[in-house]
PDB file of N, CA and C in Angstrom:
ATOM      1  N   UNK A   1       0.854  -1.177   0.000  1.00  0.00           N
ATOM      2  CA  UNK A   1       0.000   0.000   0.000  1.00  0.00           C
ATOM      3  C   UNK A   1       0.899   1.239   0.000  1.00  0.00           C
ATOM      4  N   UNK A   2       0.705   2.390  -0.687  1.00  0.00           N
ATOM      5  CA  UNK A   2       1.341   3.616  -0.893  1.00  0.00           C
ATOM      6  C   UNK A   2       1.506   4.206   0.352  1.00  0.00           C
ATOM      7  N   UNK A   3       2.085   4.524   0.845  1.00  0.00           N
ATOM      8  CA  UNK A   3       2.528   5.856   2.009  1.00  0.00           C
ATOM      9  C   UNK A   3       1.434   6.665   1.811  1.00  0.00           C
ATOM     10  N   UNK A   4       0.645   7.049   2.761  1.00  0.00           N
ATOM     11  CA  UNK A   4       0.215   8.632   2.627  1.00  0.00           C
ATOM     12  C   UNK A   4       0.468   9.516   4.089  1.00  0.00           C
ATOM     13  N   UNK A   5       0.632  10.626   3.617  1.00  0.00           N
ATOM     14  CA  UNK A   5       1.825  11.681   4.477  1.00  0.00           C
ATOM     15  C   UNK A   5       0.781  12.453   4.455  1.00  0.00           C
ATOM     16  N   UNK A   6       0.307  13.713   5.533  1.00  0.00           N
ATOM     17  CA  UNK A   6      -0.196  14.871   5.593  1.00  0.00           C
ATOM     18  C   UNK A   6       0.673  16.023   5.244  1.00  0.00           C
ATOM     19  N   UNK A   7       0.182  16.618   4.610  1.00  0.00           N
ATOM     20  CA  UNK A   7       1.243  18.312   4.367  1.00  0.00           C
ATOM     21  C   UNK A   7       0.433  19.041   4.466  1.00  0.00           C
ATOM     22  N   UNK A   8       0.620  19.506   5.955  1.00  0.00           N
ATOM     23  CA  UNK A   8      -0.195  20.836   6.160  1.00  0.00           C
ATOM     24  C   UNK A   8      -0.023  22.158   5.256  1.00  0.00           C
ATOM     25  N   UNK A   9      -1.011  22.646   5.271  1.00  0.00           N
ATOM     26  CA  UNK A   9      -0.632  24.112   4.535  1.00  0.00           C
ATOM     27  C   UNK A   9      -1.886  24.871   5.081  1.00  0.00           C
ATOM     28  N   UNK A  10      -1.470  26.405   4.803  1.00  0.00           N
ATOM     29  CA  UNK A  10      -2.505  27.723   5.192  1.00  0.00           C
ATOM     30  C   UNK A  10      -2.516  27.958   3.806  1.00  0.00           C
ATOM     31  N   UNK A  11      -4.455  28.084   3.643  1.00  0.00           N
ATOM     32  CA  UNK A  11      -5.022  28.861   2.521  1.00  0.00           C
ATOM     33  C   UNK A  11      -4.049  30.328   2.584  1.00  0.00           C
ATOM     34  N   UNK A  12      -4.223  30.848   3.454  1.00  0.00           N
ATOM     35  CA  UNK A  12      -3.734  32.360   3.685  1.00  0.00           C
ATOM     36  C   UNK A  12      -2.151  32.606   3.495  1.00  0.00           C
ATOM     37  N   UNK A  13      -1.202  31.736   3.869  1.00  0.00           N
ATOM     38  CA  UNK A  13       0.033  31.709   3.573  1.00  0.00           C
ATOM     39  C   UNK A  13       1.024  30.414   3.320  1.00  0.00           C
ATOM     40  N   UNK A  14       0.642  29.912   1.813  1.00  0.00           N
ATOM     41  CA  UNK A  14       0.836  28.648   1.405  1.00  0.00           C
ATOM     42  C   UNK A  14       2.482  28.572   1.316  1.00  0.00           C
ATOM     43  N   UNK A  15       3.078  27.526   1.988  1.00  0.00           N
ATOM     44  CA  UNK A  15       4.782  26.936   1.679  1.00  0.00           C
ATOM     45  C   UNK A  15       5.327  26.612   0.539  1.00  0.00           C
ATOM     46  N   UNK A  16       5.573  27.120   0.184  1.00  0.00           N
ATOM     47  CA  UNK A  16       6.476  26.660  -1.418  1.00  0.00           C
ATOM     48  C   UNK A  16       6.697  25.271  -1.337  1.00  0.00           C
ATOM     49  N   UNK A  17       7.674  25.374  -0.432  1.00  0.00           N
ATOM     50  CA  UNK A  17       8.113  23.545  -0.124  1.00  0.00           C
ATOM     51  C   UNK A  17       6.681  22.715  -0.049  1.00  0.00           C
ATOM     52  N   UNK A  18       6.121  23.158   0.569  1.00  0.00           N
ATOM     53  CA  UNK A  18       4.661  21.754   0.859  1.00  0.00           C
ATOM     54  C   UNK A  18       4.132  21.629  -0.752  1.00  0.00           C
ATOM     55  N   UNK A  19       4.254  22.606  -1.689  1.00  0.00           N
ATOM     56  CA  UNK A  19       3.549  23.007  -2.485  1.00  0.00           C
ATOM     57  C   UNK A  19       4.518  21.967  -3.795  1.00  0.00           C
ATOM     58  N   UNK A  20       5.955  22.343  -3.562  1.00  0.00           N
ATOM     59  CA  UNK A  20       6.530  21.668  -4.218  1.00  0.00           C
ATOM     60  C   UNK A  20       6.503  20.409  -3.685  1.00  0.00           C
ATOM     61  N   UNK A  21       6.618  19.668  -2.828  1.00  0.00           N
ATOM     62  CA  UNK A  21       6.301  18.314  -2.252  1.00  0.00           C
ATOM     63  C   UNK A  21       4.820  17.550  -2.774  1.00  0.00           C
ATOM     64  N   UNK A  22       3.989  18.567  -2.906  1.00  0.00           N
ATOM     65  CA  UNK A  22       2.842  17.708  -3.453  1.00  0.00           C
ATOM     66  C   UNK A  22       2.942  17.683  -5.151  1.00  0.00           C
ATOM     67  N   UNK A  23       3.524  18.181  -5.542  1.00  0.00           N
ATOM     68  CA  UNK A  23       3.811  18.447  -6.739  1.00  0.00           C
ATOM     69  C   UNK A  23       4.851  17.154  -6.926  1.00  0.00           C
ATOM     70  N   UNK A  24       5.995  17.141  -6.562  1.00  0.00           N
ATOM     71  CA  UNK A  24       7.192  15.563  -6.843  1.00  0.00           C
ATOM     72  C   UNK A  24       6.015  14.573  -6.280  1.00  0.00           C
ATOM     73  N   UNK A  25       4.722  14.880  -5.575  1.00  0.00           N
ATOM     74  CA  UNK A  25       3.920  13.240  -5.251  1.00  0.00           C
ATOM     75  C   UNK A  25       3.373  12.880  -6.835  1.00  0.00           C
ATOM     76  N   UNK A  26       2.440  14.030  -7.122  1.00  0.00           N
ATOM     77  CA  UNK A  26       2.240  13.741  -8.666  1.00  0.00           C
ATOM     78  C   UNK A  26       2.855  13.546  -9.844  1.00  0.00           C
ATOM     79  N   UNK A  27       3.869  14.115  -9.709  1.00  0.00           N
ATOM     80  CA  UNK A  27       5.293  13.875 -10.912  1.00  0.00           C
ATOM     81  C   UNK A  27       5.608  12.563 -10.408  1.00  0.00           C
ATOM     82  N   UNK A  28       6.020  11.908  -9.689  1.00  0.00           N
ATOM     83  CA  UNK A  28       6.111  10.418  -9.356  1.00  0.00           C
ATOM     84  C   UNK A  28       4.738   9.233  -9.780  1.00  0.00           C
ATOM     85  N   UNK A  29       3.647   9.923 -10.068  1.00  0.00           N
ATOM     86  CA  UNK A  29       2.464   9.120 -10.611  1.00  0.00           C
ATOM     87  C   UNK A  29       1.700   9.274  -9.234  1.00  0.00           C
ATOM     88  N   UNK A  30       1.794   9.934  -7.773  1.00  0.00           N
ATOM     89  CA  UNK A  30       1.017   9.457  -6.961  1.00  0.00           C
ATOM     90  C   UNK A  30      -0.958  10.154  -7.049  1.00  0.00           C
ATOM     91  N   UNK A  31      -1.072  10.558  -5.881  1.00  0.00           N
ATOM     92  CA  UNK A  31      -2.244  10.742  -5.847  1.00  0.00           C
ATOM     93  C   UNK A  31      -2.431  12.127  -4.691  1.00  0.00           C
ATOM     94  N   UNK A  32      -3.052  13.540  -4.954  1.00  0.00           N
ATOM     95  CA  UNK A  32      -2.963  14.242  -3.867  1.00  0.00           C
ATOM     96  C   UNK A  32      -4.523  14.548  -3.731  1.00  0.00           C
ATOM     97  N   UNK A  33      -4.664  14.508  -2.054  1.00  0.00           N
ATOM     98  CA  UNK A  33      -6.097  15.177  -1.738  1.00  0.00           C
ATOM     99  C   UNK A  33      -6.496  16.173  -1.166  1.00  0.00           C
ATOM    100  N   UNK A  34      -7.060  17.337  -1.900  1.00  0.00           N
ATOM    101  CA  UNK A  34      -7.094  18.632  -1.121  1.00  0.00           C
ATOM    102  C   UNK A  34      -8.499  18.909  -0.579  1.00  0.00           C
ATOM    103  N   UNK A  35      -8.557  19.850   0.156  1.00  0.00           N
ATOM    104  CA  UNK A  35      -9.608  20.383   0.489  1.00  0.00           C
ATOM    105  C   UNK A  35     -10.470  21.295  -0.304  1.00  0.00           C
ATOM    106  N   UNK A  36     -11.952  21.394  -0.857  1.00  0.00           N
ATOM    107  CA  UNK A  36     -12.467  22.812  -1.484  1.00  0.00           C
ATOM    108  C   UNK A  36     -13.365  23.245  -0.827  1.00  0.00           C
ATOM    109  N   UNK A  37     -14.062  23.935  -1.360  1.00  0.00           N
ATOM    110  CA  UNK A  37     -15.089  24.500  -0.655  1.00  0.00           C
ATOM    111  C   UNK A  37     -16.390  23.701   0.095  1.00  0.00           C
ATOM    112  N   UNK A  38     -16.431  22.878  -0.709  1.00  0.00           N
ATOM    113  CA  UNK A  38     -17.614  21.847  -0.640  1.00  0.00           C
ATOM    114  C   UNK A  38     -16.562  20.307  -0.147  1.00  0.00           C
ATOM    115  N   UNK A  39     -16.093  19.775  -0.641  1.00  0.00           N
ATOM    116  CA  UNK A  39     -15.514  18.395  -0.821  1.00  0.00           C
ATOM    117  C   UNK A  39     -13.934  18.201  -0.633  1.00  0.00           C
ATOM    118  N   UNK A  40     -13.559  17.454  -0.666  1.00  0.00           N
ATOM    119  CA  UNK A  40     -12.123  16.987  -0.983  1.00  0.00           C
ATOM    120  C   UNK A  40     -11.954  16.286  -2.353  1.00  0.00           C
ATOM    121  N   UNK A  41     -11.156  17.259  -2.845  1.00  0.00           N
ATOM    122  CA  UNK A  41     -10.735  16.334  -4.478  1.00  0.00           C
ATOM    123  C   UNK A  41      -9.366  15.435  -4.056  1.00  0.00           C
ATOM    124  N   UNK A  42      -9.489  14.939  -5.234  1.00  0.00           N
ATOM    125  CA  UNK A  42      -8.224  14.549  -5.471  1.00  0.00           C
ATOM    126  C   UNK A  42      -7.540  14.616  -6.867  1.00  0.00           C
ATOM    127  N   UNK A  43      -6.386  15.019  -6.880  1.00  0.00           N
ATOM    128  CA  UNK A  43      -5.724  15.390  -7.852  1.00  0.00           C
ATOM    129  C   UNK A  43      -4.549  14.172  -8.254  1.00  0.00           C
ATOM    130  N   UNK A  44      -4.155  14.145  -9.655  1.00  0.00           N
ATOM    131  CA  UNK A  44      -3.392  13.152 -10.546  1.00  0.00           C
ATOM    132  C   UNK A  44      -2.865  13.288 -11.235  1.00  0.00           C
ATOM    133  N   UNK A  45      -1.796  13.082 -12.021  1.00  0.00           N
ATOM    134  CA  UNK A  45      -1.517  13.627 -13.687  1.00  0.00           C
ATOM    135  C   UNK A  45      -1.913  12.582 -14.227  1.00  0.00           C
ATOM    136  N   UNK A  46      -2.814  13.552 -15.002  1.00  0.00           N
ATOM    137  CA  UNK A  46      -4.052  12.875 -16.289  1.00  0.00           C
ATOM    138  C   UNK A  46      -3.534  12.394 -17.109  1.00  0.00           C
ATOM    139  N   UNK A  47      -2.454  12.003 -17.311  1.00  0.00           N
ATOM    140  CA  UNK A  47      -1.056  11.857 -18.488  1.00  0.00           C
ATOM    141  C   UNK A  47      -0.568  10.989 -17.665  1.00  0.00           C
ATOM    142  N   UNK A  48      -1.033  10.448 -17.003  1.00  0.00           N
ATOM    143  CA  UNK A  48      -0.143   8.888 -16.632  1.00  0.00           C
ATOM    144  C   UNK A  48      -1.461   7.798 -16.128  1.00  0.00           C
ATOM    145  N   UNK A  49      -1.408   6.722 -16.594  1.00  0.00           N
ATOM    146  CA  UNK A  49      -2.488   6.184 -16.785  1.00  0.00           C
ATOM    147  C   UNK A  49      -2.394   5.379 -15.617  1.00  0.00           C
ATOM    148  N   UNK A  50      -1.365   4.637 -14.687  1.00  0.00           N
ATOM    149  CA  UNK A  50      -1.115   4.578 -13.366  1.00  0.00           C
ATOM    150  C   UNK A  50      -1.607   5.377 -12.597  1.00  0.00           C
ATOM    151  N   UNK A  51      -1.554   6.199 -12.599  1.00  0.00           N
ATOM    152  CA  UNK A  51      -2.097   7.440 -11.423  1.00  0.00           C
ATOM    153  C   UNK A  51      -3.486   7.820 -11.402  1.00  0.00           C
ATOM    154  N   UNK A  52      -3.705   7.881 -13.241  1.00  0.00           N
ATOM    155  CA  UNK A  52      -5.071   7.882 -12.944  1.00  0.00           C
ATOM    156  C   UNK A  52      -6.151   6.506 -12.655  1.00  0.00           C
ATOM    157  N   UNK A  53      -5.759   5.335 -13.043  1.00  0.00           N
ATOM    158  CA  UNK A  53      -6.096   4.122 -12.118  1.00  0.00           C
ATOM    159  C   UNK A  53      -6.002   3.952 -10.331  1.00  0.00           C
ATOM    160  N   UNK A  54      -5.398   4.880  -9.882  1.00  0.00           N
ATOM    161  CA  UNK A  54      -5.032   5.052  -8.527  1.00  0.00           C
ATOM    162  C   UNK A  54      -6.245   5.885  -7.639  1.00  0.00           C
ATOM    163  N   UNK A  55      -6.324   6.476  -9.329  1.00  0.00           N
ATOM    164  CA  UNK A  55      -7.831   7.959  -8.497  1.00  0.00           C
ATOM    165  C   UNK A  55      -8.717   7.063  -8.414  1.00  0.00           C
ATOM    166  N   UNK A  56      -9.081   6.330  -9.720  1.00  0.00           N
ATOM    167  CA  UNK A  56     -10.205   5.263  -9.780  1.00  0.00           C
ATOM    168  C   UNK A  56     -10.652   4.138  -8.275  1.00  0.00           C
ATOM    169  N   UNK A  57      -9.723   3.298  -8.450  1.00  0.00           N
ATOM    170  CA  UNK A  57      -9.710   2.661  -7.499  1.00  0.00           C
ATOM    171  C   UNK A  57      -9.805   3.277  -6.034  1.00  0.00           C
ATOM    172  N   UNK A  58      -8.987   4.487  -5.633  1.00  0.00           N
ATOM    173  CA  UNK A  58      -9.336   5.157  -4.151  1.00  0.00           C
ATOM    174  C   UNK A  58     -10.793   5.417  -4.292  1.00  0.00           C
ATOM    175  N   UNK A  59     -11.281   6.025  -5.705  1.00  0.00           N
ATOM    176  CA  UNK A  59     -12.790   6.243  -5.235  1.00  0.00           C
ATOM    177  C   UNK A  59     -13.860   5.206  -5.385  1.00  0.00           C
ATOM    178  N   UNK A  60     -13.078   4.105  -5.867  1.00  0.00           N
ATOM    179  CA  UNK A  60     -14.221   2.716  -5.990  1.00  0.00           C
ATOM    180  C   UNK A  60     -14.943   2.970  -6.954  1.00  0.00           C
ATOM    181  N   UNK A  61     -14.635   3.760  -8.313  1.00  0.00           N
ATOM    182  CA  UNK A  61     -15.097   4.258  -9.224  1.00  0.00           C
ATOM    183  C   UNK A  61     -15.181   2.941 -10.332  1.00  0.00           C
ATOM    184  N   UNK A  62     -16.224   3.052 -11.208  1.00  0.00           N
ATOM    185  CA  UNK A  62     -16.283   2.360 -12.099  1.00  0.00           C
ATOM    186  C   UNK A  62     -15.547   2.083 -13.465  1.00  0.00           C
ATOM    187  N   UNK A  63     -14.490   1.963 -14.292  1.00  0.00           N
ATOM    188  CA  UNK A  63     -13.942   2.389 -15.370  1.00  0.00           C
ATOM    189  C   UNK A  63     -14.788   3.157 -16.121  1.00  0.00           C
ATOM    190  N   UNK A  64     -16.171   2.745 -16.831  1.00  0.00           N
ATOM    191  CA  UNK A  64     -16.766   3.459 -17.600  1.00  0.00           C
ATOM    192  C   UNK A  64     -17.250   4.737 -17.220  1.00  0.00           C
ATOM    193  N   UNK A  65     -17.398   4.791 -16.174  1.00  0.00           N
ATOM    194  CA  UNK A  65     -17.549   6.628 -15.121  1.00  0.00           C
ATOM    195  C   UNK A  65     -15.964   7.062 -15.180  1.00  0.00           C
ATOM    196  N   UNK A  66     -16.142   8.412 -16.395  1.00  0.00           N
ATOM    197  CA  UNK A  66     -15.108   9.176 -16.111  1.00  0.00           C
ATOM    198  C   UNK A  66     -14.644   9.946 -15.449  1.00  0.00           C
ATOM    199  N   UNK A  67     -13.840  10.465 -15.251  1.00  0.00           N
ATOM    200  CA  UNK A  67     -13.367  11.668 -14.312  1.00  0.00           C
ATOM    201  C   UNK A  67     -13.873  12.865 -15.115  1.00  0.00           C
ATOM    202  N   UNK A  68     -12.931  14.208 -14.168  1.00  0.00           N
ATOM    203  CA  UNK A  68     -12.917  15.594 -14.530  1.00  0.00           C
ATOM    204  C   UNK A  68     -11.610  15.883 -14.463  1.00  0.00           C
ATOM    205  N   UNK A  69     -11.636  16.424 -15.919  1.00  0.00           N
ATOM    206  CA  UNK A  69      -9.630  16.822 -15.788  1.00  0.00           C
ATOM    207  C   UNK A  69      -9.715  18.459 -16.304  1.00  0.00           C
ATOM    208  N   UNK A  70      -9.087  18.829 -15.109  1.00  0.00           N
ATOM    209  CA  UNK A  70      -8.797  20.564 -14.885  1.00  0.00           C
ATOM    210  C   UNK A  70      -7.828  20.887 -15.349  1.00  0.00           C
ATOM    211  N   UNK A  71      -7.972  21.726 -16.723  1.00  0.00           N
ATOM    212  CA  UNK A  71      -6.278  21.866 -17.048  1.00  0.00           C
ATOM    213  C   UNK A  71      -6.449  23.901 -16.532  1.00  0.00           C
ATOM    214  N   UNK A  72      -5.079  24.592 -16.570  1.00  0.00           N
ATOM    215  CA  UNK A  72      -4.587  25.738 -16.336  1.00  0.00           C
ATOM    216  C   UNK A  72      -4.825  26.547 -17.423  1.00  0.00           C
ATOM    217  N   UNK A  73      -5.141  27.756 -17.372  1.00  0.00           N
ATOM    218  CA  UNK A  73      -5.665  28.382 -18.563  1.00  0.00           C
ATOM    219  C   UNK A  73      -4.315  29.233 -18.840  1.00  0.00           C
TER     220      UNK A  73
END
């Protein structure tokens, strides 16, 4: 089973380092879960098909139920 680590962070004054740390989890294929307004997502790179099998399975998701992929404008 994968490690999972907490990395705290403040909405109000976010750490570079925590920021870059969750960032090498996803560049490694892992899996990160944040907080929003409503829910907790979880985030993946959509470009690795490992990782996104990882989202699947944490959410007990069906293959034929797709995701939502957020790209940066």
């Amino acid at each position: 089973m994968p490690e999972t680590r907490i990395l705290p962070v403040s909405s109000d004054h976010p750490s570079a380092n925590v920021i870059d740390e969750a960032a090498a989890i996803l560049n490694a294929g892992g899996i990160v879960a944040f907080p929003t307004e409503t829910v907790y997502g979880l985030a993946a790179d959509a470009f690795n098909e490992n990782a996104v099998r990882r989202v699947f399975a944490a959410k007990g998701r069906p293959g034929d139920n797709p995701l939502i992929v957020h790209l940066a404008g």
